[in-house]
N, C-alpha and C. Protein backbone atom coordinates (compact mmCIF):
# COMPACT_ATOMS: atom_id res chain seq x y z
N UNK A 1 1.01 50.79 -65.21
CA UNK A 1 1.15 52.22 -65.38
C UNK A 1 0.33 52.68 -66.58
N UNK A 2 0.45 51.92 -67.63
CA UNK A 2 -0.36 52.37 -69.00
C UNK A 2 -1.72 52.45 -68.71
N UNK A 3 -2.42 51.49 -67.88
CA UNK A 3 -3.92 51.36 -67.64
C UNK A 3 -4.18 52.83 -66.81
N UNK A 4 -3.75 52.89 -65.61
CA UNK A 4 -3.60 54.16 -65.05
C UNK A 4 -3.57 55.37 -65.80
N UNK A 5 -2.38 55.15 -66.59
CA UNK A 5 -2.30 56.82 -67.81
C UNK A 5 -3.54 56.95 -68.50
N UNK A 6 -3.78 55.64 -69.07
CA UNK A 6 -5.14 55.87 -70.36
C UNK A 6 -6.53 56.03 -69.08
N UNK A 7 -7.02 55.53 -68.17
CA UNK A 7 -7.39 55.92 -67.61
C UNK A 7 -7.84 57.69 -66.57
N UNK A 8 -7.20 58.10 -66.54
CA UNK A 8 -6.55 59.47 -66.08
C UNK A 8 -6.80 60.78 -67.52
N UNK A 9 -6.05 59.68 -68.59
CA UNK A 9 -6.65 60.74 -69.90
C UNK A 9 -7.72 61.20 -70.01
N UNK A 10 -8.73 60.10 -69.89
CA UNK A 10 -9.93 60.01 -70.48
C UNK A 10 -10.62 61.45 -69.59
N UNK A 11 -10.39 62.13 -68.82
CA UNK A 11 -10.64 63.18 -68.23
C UNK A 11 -9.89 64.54 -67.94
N UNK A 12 -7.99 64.15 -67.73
CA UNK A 12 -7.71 65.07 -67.18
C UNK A 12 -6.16 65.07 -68.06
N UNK A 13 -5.81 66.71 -67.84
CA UNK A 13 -4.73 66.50 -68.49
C UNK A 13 -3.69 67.27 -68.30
N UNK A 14 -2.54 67.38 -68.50
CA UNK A 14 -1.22 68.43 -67.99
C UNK A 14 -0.26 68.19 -68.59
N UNK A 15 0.63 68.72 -68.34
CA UNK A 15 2.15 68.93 -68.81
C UNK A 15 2.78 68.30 -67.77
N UNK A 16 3.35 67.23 -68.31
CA UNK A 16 4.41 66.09 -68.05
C UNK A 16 3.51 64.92 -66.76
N UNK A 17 2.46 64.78 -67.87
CA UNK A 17 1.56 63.55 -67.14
C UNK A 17 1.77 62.39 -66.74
N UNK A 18 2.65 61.93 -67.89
CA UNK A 18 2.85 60.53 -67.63
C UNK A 18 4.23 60.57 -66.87
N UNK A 19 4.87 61.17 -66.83
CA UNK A 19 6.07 61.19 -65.35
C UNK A 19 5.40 61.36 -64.48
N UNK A 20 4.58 62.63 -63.75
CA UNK A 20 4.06 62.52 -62.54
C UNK A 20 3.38 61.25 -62.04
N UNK A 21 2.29 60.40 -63.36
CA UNK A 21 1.89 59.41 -62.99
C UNK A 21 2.95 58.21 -62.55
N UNK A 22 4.09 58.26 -63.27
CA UNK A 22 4.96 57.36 -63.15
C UNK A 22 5.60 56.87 -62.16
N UNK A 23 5.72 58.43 -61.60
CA UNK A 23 6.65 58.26 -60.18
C UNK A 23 5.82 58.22 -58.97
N UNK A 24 4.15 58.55 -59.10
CA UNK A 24 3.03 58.57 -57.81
C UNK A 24 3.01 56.82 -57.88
N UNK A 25 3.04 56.06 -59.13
CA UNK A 25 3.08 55.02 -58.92
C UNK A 25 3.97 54.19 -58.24
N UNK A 26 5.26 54.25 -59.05
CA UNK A 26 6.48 53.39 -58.53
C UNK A 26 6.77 54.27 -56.81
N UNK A 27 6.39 54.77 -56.37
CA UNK A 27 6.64 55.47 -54.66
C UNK A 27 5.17 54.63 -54.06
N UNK A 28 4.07 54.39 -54.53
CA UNK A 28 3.29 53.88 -53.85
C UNK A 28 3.28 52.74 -53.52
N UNK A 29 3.28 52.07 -52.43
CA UNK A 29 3.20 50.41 -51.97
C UNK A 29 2.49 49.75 -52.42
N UNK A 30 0.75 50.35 -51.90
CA UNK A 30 -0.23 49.45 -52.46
C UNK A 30 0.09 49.23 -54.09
N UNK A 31 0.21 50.46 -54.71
CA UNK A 31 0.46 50.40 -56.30
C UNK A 31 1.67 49.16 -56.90
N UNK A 32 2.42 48.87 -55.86
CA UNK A 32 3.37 48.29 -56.18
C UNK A 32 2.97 46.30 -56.09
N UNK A 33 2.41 46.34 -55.02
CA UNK A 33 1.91 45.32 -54.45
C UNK A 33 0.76 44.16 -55.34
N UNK A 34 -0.10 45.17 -55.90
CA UNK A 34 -1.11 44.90 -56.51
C UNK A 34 -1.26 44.31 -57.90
N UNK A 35 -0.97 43.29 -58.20
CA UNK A 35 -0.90 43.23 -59.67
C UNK A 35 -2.40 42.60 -60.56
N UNK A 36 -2.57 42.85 -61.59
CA UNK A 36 -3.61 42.76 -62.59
C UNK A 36 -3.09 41.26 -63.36
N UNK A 37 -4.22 41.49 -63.65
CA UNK A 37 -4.36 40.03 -65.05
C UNK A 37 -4.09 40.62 -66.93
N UNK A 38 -2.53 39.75 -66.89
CA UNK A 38 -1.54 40.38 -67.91
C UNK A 38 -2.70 39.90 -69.17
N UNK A 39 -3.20 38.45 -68.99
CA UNK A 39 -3.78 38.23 -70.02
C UNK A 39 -5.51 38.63 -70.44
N UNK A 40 -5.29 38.38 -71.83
CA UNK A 40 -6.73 38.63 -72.28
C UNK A 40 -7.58 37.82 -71.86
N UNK A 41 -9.34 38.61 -71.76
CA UNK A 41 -10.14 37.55 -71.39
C UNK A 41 -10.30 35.95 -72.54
N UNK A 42 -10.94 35.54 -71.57
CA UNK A 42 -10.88 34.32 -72.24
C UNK A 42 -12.72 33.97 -72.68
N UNK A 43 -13.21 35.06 -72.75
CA UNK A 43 -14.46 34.68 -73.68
C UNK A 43 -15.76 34.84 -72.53
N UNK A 44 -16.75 34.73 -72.94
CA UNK A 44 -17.86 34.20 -72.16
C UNK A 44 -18.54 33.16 -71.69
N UNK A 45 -18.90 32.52 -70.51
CA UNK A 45 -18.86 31.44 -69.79
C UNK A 45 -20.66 30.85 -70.93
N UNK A 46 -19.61 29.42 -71.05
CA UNK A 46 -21.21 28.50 -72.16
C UNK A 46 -22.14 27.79 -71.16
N UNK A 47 -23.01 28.25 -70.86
CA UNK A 47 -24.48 27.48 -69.98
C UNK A 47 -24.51 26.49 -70.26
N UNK A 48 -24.01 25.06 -68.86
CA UNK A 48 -24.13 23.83 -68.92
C UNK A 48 -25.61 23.64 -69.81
N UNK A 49 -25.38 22.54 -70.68
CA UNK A 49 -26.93 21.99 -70.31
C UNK A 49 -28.35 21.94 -69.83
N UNK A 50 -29.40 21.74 -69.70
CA UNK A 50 -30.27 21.64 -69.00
C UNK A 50 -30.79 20.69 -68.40
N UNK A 51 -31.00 19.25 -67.59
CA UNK A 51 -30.91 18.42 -67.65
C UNK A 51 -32.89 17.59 -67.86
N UNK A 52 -33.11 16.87 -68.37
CA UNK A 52 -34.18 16.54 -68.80
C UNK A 52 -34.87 15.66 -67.73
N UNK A 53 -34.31 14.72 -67.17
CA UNK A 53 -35.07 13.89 -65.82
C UNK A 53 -33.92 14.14 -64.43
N UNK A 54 -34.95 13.70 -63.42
CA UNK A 54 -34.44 14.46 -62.29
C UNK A 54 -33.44 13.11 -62.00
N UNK A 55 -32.10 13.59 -61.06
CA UNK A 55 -31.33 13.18 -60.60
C UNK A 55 -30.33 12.39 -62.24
N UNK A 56 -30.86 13.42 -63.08
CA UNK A 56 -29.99 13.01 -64.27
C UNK A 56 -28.47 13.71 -63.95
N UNK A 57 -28.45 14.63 -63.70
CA UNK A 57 -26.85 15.62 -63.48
C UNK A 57 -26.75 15.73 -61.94
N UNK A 58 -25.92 15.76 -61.87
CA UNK A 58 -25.61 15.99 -59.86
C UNK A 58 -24.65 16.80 -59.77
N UNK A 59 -24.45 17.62 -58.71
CA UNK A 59 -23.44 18.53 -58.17
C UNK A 59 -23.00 18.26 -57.01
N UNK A 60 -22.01 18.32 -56.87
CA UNK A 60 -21.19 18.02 -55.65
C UNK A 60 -20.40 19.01 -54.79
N UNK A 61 -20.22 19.68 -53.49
CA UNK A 61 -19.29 20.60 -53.39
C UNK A 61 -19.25 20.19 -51.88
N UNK A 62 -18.06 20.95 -51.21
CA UNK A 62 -18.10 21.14 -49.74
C UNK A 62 -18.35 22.40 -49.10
N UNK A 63 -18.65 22.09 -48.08
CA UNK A 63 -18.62 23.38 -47.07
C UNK A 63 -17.63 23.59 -45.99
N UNK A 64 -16.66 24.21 -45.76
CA UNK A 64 -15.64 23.48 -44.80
C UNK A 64 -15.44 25.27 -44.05
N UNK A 65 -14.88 24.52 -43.14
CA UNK A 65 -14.24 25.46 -41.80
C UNK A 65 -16.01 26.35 -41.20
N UNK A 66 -16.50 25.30 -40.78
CA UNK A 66 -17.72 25.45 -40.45
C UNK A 66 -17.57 25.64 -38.77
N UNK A 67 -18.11 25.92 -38.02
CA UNK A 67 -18.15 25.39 -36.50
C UNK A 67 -18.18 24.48 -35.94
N UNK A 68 -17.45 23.61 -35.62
CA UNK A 68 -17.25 22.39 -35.36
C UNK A 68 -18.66 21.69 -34.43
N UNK A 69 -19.57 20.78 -34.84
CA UNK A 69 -20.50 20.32 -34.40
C UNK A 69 -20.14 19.11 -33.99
N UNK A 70 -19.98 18.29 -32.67
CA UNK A 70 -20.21 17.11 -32.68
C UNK A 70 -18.57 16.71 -32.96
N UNK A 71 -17.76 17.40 -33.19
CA UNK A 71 -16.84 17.05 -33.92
C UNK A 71 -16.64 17.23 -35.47
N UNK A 72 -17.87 17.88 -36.39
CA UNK A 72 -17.65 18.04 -37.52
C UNK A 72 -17.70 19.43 -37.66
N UNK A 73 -17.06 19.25 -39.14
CA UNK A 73 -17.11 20.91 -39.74
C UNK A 73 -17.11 21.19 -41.18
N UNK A 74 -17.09 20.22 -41.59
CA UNK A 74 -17.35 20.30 -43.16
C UNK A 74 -18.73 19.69 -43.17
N UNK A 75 -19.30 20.07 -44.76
CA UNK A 75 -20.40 19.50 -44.85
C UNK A 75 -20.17 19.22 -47.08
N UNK A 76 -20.85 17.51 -46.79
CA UNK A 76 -20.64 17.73 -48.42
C UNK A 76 -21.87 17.77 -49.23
N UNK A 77 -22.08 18.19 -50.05
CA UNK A 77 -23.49 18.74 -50.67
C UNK A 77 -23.27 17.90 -51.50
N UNK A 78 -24.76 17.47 -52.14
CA UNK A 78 -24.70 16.54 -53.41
C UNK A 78 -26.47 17.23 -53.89
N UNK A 79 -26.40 17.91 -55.03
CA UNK A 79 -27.57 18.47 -54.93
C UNK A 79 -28.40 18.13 -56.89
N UNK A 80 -29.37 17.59 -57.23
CA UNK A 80 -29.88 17.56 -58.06
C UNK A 80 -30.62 18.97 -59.20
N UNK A 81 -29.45 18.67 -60.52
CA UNK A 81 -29.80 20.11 -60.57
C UNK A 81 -31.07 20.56 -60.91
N UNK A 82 -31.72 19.71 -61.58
CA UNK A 82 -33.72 19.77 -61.77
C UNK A 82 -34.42 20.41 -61.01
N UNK A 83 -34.00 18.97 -59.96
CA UNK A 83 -35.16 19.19 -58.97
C UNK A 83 -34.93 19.94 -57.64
N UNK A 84 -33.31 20.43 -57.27
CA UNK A 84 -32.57 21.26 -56.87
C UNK A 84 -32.71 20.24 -55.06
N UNK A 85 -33.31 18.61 -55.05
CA UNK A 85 -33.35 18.43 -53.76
C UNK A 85 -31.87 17.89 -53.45
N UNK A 86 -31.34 18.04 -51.99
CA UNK A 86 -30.40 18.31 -51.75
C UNK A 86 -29.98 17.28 -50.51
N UNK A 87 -28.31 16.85 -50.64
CA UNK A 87 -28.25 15.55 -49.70
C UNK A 87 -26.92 16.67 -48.85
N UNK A 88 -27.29 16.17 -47.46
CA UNK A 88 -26.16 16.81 -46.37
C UNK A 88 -25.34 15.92 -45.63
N UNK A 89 -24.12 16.11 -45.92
CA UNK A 89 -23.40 14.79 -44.92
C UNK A 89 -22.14 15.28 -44.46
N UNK A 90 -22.57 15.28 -43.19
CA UNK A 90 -21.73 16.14 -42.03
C UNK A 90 -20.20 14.91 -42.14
N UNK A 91 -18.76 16.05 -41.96
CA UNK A 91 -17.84 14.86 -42.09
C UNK A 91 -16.96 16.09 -41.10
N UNK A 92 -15.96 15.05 -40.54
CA UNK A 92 -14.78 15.69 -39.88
C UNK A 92 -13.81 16.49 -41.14
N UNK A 93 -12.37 17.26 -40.89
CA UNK A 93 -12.05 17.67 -41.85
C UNK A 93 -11.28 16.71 -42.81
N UNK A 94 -10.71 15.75 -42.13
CA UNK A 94 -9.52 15.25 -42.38
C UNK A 94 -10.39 13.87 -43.66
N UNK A 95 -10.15 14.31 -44.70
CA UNK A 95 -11.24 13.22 -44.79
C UNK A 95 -10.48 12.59 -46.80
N UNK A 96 -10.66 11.38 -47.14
CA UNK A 96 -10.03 10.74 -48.18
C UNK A 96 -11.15 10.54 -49.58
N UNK A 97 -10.52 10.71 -50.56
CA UNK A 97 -11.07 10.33 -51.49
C UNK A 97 -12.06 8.97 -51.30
N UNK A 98 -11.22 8.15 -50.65
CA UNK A 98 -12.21 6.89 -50.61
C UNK A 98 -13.64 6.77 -50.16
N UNK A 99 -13.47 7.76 -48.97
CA UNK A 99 -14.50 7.81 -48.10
C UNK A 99 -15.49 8.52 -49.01
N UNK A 100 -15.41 9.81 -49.52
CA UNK A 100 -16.07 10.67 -50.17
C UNK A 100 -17.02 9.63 -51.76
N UNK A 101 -15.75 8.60 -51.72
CA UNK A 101 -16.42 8.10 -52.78
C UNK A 101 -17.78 7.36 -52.25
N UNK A 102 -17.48 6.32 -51.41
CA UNK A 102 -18.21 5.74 -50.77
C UNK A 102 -19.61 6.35 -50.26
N UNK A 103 -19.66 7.73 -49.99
CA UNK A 103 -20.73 8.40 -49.04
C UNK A 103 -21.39 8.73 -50.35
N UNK A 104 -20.38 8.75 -51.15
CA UNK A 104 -21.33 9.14 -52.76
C UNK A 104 -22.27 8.07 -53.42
N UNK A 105 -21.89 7.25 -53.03
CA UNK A 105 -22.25 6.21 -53.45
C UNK A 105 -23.65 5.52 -52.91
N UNK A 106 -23.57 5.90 -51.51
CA UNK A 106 -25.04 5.67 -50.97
C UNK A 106 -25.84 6.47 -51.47
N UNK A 107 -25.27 7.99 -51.79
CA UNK A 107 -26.28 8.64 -52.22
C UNK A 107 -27.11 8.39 -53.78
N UNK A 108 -25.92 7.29 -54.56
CA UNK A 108 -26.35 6.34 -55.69
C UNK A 108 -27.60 5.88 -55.35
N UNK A 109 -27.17 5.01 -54.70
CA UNK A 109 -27.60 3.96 -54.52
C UNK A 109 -29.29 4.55 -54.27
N UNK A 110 -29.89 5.46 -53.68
CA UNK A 110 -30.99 6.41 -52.97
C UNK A 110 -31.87 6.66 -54.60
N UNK A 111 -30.95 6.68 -55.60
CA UNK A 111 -31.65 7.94 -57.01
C UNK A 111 -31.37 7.02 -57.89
N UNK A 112 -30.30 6.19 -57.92
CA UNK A 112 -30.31 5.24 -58.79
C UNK A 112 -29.21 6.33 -60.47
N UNK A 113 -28.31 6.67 -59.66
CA UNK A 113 -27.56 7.90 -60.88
C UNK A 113 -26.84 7.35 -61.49
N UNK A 114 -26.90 7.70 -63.18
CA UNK A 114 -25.45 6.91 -63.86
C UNK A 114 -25.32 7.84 -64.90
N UNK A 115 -24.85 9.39 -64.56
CA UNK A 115 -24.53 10.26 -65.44
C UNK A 115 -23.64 10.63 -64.74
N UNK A 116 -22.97 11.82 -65.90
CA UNK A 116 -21.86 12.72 -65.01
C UNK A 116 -21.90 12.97 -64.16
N UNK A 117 -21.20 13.87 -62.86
CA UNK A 117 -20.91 14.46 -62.19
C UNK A 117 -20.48 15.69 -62.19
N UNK A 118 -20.91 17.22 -61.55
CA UNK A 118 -19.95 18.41 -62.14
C UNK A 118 -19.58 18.56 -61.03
N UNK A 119 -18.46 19.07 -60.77
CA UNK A 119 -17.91 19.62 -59.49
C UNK A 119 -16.75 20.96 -59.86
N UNK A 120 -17.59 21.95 -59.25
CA UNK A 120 -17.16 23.49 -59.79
C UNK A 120 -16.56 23.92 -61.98
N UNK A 121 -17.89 22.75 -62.20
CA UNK A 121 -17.85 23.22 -63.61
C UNK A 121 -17.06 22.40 -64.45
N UNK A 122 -16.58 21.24 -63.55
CA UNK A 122 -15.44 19.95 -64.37
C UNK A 122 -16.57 19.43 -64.58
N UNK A 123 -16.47 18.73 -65.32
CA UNK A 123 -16.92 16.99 -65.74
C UNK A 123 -16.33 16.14 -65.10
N UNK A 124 -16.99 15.35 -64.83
CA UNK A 124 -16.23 13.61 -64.23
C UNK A 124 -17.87 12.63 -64.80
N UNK A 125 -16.69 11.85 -65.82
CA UNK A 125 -17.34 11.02 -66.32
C UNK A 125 -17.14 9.42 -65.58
């Protein structure tokens, strides 16, 4: 309600504002429904690194609920951030850490990698 009031100020104004606002709010659904982020920001995002030789940093992510090809529908990306070339490996959905490790692993085995890993901005050392 406060964001709304101070909002609304900044232009317009009347006699017995913040009740009318009060009660257009608490009667509205969507208004009711909708909630905001109580807390403060948390700063500005710090630019990984840059990485100096290729297939030094790797990224990892999926692609899922794809159209089922063949029987697959995910796809897992493993992409070099340098040189930005990029590995595709079609998988069913249902699928285990183990396996994922393993398919990662060939893709080792291809670049010869022994640095981190980021996956959506974690580290894995």
């Amino acid at each position: 309600m406060y964001l709304t009031y101070r909002r609304i100020a900044q232009t317009l104004h009347w006699r017995g504002m913040k009740q009318s606002i009060w009660e257009f709010i608490t009667a509205c659904q969507v208004c009711q429904q909708i909630k905001y982020l109580a807390s403060s920001p948390q700063g500005l995002l710090q630019p990984l690194p840059i990485p100096e030789a290729v297939w030094e940093k790797v990224r990892m992510d999926f692609i899922v609920k794809l159209p089922k090809f063949n029987g697959f529908d995910v796809k897992m990306v493993v992409v070099d951030w340098l040189s930005k070339y990029e590995h595709f490996v079609l998988r069913k959905h249902l699928y285990y850490e183990r396996v994922i490790a393993e398919i990662f692993m060939k893709v080792v085995k291809l670049h010869e990698i022994h640095v981190p890993i980021v996956r959506d901005r974690i580290r894995f050392s």
